[in-house]
Protein backbone atom coordinates (compact mmCIF):
# COMPACT_ATOMS: atom_id res chain seq x y z
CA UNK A 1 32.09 16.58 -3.55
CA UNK A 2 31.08 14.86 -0.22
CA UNK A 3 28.87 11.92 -0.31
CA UNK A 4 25.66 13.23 0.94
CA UNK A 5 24.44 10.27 3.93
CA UNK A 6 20.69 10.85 3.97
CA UNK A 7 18.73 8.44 6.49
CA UNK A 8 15.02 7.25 6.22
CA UNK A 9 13.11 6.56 9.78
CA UNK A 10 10.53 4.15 9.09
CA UNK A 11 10.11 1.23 6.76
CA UNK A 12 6.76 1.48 5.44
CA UNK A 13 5.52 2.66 2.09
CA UNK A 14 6.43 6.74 2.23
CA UNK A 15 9.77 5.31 3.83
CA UNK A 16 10.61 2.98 1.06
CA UNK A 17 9.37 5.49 -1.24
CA UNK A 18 11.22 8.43 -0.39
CA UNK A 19 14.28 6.34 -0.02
CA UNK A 20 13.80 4.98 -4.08
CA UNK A 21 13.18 8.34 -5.35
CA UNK A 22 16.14 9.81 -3.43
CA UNK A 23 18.40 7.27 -4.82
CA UNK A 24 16.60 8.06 -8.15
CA UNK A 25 17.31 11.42 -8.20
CA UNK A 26 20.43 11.41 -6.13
CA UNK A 27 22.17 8.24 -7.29
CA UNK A 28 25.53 9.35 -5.23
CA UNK A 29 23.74 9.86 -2.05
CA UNK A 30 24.45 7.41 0.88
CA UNK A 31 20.63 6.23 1.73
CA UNK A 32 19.85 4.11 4.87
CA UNK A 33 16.44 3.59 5.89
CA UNK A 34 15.45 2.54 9.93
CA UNK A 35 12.78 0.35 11.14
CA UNK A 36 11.96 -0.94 14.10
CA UNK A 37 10.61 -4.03 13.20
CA UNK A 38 12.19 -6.88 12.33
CA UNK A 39 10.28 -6.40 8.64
CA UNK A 40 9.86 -3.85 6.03
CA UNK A 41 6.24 -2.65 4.84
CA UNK A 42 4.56 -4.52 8.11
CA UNK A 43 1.28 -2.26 7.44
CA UNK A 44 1.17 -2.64 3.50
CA UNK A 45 1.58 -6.46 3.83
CA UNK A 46 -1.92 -6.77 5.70
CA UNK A 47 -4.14 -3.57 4.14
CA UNK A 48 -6.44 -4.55 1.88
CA UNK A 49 -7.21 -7.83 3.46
CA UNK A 50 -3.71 -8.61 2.07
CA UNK A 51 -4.31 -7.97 -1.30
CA UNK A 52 -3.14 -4.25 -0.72
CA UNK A 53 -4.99 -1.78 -1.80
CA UNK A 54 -2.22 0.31 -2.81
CA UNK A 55 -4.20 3.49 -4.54
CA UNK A 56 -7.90 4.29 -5.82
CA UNK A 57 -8.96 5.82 -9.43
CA UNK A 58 -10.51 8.83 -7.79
CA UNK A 59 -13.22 8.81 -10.23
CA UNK A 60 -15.74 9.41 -7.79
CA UNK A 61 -14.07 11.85 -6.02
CA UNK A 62 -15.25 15.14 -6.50
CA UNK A 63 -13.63 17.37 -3.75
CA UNK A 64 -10.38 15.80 -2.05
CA UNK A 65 -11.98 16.84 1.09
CA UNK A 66 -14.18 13.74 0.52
CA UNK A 67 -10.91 11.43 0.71
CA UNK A 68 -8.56 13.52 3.39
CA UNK A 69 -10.34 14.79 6.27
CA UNK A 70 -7.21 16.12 7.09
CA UNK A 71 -4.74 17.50 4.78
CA UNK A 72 -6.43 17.55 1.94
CA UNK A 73 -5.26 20.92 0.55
CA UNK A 74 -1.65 19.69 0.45
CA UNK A 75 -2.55 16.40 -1.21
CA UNK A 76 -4.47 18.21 -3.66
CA UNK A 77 -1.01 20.34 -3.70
CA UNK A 78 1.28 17.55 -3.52
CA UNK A 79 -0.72 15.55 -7.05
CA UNK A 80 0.81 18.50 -9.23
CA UNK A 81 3.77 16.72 -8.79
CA UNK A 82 2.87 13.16 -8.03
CA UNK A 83 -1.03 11.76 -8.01
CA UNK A 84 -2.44 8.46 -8.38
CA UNK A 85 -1.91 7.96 -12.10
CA UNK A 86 1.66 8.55 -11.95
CA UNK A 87 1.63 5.74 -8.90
CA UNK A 88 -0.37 3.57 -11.05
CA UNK A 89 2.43 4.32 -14.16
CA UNK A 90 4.70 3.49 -11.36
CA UNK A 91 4.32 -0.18 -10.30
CA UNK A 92 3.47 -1.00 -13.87
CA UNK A 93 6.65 0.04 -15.17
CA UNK A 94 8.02 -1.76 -12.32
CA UNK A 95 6.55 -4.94 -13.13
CA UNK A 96 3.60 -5.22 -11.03
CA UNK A 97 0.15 -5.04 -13.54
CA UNK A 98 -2.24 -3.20 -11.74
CA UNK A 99 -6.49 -4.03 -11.56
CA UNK A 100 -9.05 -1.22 -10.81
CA UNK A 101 -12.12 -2.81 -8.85
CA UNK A 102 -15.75 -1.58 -10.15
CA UNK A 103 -15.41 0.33 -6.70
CA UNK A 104 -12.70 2.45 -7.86
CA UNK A 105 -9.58 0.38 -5.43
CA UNK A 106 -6.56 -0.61 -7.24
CA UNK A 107 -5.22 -3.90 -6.23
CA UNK A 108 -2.15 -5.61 -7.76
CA UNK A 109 -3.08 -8.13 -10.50
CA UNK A 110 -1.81 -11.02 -8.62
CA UNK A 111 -4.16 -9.89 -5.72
CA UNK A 112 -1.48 -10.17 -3.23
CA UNK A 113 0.45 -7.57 -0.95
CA UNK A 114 3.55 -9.45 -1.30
CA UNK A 115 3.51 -8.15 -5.19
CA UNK A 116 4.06 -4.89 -3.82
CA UNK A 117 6.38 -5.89 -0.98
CA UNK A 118 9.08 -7.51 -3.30
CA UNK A 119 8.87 -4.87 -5.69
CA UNK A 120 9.85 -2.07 -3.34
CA UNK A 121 12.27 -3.89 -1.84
CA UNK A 122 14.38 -5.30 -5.00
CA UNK A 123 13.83 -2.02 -6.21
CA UNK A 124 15.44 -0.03 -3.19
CA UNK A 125 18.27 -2.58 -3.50
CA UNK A 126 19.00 -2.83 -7.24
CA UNK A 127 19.52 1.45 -5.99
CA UNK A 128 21.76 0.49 -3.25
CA UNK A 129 19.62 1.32 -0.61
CA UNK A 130 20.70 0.31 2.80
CA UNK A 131 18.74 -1.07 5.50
CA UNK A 132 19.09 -1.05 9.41
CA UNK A 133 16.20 -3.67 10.62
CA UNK A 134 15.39 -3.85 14.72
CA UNK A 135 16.19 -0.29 15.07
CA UNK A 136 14.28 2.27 17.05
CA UNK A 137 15.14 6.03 16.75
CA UNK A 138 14.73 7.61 20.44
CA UNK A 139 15.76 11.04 19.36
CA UNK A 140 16.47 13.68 16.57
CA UNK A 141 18.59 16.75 16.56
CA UNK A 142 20.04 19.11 14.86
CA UNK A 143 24.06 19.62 15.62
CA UNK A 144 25.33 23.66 14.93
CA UNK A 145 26.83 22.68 11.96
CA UNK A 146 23.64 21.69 10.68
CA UNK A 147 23.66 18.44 10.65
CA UNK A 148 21.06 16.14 12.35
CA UNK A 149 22.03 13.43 15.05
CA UNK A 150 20.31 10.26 15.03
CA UNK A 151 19.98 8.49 18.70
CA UNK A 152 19.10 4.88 18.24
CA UNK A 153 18.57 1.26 19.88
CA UNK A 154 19.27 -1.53 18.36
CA UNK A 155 19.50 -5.24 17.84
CA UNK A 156 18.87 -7.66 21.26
CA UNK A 157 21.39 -5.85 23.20
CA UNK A 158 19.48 -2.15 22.53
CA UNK A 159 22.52 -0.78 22.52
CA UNK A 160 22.35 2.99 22.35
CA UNK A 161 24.27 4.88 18.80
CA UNK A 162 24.39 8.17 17.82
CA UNK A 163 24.90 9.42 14.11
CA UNK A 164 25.03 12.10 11.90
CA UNK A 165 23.18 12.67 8.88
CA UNK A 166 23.00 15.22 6.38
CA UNK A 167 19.53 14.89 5.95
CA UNK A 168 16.57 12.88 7.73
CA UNK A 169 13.24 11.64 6.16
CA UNK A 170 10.84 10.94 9.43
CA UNK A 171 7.97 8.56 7.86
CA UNK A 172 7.23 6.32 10.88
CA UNK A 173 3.58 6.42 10.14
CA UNK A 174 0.92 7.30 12.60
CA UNK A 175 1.21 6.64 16.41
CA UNK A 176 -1.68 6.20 18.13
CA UNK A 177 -0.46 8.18 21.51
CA UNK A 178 1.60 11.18 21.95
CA UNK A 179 4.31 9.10 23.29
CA UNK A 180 5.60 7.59 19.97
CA UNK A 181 6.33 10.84 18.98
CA UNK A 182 8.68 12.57 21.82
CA UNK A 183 11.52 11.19 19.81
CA UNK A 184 10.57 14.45 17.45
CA UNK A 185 10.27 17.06 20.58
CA UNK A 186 13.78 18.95 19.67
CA UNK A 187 13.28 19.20 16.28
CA UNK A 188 9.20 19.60 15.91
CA UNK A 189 7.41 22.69 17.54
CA UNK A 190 3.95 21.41 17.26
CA UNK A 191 2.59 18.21 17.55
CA UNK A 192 -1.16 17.21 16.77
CA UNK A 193 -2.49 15.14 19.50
CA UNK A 194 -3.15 11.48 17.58
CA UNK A 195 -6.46 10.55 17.50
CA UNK A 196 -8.16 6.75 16.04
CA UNK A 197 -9.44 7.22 12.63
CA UNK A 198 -11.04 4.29 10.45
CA UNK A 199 -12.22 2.14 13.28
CA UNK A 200 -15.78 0.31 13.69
CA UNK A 201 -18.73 1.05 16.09
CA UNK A 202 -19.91 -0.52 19.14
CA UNK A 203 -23.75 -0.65 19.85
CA UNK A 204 -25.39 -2.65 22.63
CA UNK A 205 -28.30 -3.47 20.54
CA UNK A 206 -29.56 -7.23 20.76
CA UNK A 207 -32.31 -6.80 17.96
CA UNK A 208 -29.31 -5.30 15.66
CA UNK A 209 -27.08 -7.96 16.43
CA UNK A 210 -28.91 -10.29 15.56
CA UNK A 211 -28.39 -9.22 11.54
CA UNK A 212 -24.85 -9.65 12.23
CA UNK A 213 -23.29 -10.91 8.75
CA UNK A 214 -25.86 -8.72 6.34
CA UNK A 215 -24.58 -6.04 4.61
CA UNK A 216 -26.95 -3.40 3.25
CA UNK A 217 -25.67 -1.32 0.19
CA UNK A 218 -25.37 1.66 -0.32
CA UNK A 219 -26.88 3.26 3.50
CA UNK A 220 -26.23 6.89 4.46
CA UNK A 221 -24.84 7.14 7.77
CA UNK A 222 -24.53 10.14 10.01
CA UNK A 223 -23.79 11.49 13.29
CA UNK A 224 -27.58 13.74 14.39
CA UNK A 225 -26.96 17.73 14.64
CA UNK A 226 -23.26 17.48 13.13
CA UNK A 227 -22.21 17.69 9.80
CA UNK A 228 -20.67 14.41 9.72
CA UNK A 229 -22.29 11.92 7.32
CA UNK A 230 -21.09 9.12 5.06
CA UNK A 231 -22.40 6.82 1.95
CA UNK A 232 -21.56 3.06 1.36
CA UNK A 233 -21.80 -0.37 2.15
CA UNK A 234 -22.64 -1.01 6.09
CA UNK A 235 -21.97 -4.59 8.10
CA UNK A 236 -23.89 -5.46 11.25
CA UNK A 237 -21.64 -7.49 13.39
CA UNK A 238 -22.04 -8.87 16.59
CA UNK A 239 -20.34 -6.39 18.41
CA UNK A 240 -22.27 -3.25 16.08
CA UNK A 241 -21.75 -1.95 12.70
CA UNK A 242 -18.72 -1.99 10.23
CA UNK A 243 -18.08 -1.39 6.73
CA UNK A 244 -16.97 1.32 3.97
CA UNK A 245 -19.65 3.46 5.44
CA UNK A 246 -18.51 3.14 9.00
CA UNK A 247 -14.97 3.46 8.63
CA UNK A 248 -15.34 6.36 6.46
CA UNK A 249 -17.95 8.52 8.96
CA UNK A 250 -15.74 7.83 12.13
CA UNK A 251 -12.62 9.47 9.91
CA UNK A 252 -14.67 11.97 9.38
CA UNK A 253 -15.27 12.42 12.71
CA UNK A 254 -12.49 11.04 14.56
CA UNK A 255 -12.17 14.19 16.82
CA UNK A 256 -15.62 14.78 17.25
CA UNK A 257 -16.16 11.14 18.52
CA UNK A 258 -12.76 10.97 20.60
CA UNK A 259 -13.94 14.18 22.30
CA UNK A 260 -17.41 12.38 23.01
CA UNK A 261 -15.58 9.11 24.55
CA UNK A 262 -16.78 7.67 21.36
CA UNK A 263 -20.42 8.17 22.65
CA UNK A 264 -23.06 9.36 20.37
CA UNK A 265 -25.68 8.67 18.31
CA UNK A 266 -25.53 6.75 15.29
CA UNK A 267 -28.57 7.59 12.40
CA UNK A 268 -28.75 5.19 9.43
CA UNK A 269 -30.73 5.82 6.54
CA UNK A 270 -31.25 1.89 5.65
CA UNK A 271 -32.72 3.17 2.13
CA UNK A 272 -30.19 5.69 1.06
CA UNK A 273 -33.15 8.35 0.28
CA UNK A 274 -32.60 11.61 1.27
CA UNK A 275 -35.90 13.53 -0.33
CA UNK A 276 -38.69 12.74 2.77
CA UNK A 277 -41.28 13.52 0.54
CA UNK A 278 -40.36 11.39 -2.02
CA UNK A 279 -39.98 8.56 0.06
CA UNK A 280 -43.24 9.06 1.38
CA UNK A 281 -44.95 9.19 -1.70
CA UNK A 282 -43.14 6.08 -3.05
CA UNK A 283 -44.29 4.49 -0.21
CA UNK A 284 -47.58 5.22 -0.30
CA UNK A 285 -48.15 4.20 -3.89
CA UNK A 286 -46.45 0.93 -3.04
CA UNK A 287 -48.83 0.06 -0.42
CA UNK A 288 -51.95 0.89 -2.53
CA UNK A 289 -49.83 -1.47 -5.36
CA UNK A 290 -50.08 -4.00 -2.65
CA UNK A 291 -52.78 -3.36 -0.28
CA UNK A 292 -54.16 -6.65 -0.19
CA UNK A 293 -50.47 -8.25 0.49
CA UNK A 294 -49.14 -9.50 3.62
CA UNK A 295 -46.19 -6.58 4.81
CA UNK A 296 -43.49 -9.41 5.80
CA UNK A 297 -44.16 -10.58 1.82
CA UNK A 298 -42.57 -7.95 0.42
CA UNK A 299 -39.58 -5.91 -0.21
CA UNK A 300 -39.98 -2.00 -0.69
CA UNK A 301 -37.35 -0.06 -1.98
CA UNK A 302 -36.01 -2.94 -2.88
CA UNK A 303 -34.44 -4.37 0.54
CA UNK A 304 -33.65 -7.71 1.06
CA UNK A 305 -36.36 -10.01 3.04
CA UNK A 306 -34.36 -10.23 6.35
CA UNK A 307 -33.72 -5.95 6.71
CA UNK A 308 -37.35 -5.22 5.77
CA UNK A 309 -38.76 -7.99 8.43
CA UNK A 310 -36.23 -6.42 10.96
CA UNK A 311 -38.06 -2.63 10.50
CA UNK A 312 -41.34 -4.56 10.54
CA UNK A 313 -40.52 -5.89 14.09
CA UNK A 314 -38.72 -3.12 15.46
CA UNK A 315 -41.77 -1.20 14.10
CA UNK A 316 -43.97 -3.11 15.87
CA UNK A 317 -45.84 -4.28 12.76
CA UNK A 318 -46.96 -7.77 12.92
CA UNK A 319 -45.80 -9.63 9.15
CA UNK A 320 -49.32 -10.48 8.69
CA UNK A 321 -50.65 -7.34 8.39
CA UNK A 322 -52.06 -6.59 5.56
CA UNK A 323 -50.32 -3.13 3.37
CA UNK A 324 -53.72 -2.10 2.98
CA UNK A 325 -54.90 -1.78 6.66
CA UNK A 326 -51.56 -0.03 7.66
CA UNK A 327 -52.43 3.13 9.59
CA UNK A 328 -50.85 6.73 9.45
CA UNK A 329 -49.47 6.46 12.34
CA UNK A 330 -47.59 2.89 11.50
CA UNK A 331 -46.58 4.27 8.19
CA UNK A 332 -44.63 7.17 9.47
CA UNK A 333 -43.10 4.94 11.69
CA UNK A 334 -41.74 2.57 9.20
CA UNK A 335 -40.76 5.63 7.04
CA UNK A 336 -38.88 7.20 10.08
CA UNK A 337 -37.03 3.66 10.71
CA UNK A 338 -36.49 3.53 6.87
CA UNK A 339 -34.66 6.71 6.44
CA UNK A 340 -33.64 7.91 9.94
CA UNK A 341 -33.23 4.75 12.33
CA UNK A 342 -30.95 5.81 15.43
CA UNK A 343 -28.63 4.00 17.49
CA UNK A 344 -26.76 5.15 20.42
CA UNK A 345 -23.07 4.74 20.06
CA UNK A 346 -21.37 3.02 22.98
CA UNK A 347 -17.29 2.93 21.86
CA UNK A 348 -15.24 1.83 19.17
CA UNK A 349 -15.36 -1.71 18.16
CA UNK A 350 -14.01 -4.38 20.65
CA UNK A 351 -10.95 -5.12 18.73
CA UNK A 352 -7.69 -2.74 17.80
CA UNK A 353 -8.56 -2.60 14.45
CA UNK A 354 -7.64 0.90 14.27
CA UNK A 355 -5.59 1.10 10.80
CA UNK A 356 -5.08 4.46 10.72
CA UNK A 357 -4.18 7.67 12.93
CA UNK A 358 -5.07 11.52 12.61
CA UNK A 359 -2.96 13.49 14.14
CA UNK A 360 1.50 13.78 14.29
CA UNK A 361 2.94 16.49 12.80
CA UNK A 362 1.25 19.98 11.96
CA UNK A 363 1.60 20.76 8.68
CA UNK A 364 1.83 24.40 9.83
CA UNK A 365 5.53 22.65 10.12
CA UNK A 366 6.35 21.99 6.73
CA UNK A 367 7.19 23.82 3.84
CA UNK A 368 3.96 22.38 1.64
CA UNK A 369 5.95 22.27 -1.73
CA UNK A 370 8.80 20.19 -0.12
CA UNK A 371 8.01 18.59 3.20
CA UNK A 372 10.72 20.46 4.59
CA UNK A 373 10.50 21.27 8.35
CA UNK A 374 10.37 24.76 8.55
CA UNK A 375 12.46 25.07 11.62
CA UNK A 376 14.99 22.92 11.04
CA UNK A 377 16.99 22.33 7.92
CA UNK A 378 17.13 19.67 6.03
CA UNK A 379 14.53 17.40 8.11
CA UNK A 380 11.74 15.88 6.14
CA UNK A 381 8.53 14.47 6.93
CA UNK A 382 6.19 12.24 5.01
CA UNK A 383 3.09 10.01 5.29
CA UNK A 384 0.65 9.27 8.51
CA UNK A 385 3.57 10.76 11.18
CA UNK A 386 1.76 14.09 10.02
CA UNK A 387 -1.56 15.43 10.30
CA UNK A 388 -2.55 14.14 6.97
CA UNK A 389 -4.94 10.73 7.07
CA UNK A 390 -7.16 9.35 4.49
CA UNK A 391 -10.73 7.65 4.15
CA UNK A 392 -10.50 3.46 3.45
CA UNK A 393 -10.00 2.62 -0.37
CA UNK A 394 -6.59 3.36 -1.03
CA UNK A 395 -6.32 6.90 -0.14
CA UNK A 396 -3.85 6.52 3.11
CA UNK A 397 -1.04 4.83 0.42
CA UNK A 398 -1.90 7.15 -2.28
CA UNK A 399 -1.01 9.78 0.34
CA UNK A 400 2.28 7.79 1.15
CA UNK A 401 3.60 7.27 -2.01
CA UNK A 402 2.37 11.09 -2.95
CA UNK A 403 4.42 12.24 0.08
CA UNK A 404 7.32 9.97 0.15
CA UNK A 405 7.95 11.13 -3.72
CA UNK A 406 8.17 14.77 -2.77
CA UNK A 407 10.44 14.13 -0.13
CA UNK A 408 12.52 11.70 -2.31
CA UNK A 409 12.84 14.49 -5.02
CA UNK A 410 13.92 17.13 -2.42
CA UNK A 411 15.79 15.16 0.08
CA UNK A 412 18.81 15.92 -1.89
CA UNK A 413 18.96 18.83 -3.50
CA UNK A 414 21.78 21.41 -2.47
């Protein structure tokens, strides 16, 4: 029988991934991966503040919709084959001892990317996987005898090549304009228009920046009259706000927001209280606790010294006031500031700290038990090049090594 030649397009973790299952599976096959770059798992090597945060426990994750905005329905689909304790079995057995964080992130032991890195690598080679570094795939398609043509660039001299594969994995990751993915126009019918997902939020607000460096855990954050809304940690910075909480509402709403020029309204619940009239009767009993007490003494609901005396002077309440001789009128305020304090939204954050893209591929594309392309044979697709993207905390690898399994397993089958 013909050696099957099976090419990978993209270096990152579904790329790598697909390409060691494939030549687990398929240990005859011929497997090449592409990448652009110059290095293998660029994006892994820096998530996770480069300690990679390569999955998460899921523990407190009750509805996948939580974690995938997008595409949760074939993750959840995708774990009956392949979830996060089989990835966490994984890199153990591969020699990499895994921690999970009180949070629920799993980090390599060693707390460094680079444990990951080598691993996949050695790995993929001990298999006799092949790679083509400094390449950039300008076009795929499909030949009448079914085989797909690979149009590439590479090394200094971009010289153009064409080859044929028997079968193509596409996991170039996400792209955050249209452009970077024309190279998939003959072969892919419908393209989701990429979108930023997981970025930070600008807002012009002096008094707010002035916190910059506290971090207030666990806020609610939400977007008014939508039903975007978020839980976690939240950093003021000098350019806005940032943080778990953050990062996870603008994936939430990524669309929304892009189709609002990322101009909106932020609403922070500094006090993570839902239940208005519970708060209010808290509060009131506190005060009568500690109506002969200076306000800028003390530290309702327990918030820290510097967040309280920031509601007290946006709230126009002098820190000498006493609890006792706060009016109706002032404690409404203070309770409105607590639990619903708004913000207008003036852009993403400064810097392109954009990790992550929704958008690529529609999975109205793929056969969902495979990753198949539905219109053309024997092309595969996997990780952040489709419409699949995750919330920070591990879920965008989880999703990648999920993915590039499926297509590993499948890749070469007859």
């Amino acid at each position: 029988m013909p050696t099957l030649h099976i090419a990978i397009v993209g270096g990152g973790a579904a790329g790598l991934f697909a390409a060691i299952t494939a030549k687990h599976y398929y240990p005859d096959t011929d497997v090449c991966i592409f990448e652009k770059n110059n290095k293998l798992l660029a994006k892994v090597a820096i998530t996770g503040g480069g300690r990679c945060n390569l999955t998460n426990s899921f523990a407190d994750i009750a509805d996948l919709s939580n974690a995938y905005p997008r595409g949760h329905k074939l993750i959840k689909r995708l774990f009956n084959t392949f979830d996060y304790d089989d990835v966490y079995q994984w890199f153990e057995d591969h020699g990499v001892p895994l921690v999970t964080q009180e949070d629920n992130c799993v980090f390599p032991q060693s707390q460094d990317s680079q444990s990951i890195i080598d691993c996949l690598i050695s790995t993929a080679r001990q298999l006799g996987v092949k790679f083509r570094l400094g390449c950039t795939i300008t076009s795929i398609e499909q030949t009448p005898d079914g085989k797909l043509c690979i149009t590439s660039t590479c090394g200094q001299a971009s010289a153009t090549q064409k080859q044929h594969y028997d079968r193509v994995a596409v996991t170039t990751g996400g792209s955050p304009q249209m452009k970077g993915l024309e190279f998939l126009s003959p072969v892919v019918r419908k393209l989701e228009s990429p979108v930023a997902s997981l970025f930070t939020l600008t807002i012009n607000d002096r008094r707010l920046q002035s916190m910059m460096g506290t971090v207030v855990n666990p806020v609610t954050v939400s977007i008014p009259s939508t039903k975007f809304k978020a839980e976690g940690p939240l950093l003021i910075t000098h350019w806005g706000v940032s943080g778990p909480a953050v990062l996870k509402l603008s994936s939430y709403a990524a669309r929304f927001l892009h189709d609002a020029d990322y101009h909106s309204t932020l609403a922070v619940n500094w006090i993570n209280r839902t239940h208005h009239h519970e708060v209010e009767q808290e509060f009131y009993m506190f005060i009568a606790s500690n109506a002969n007490k200076m306000a800028g003494n003390l530290h309702p609901f327990n918030l820290t010294s510097r967040l309280w005396t920031y509601i007290l002077e946006k709230c126009g309440c002098p820190a000498d006031r006493r609890m006792g001789e706060l009016g109706k009128k002032m404690i409404n305020k203070l309770i409105d500031t607590l639990t619903n304090d708004q913000y207008a939204i003036a852009g993403k954050g400064k810097f392109k700290d954009e990790f992550v893209t929704c958008g690529g591929v529609a999975l109205g594309e793929l056969n969902l038990n495979t990753l198949e392309s539905k219109h053309c044979t024997h092309l595969f697709f996997a990780g952040e090049v489709t419409d699949v993207d995750g919330i920070t905390g591990g879920f965008n690898l989880q999703a990648a090594w999920t993915m590039g399994y499926v297509v590993g397993m499948n890749i070469g089958k007859a």
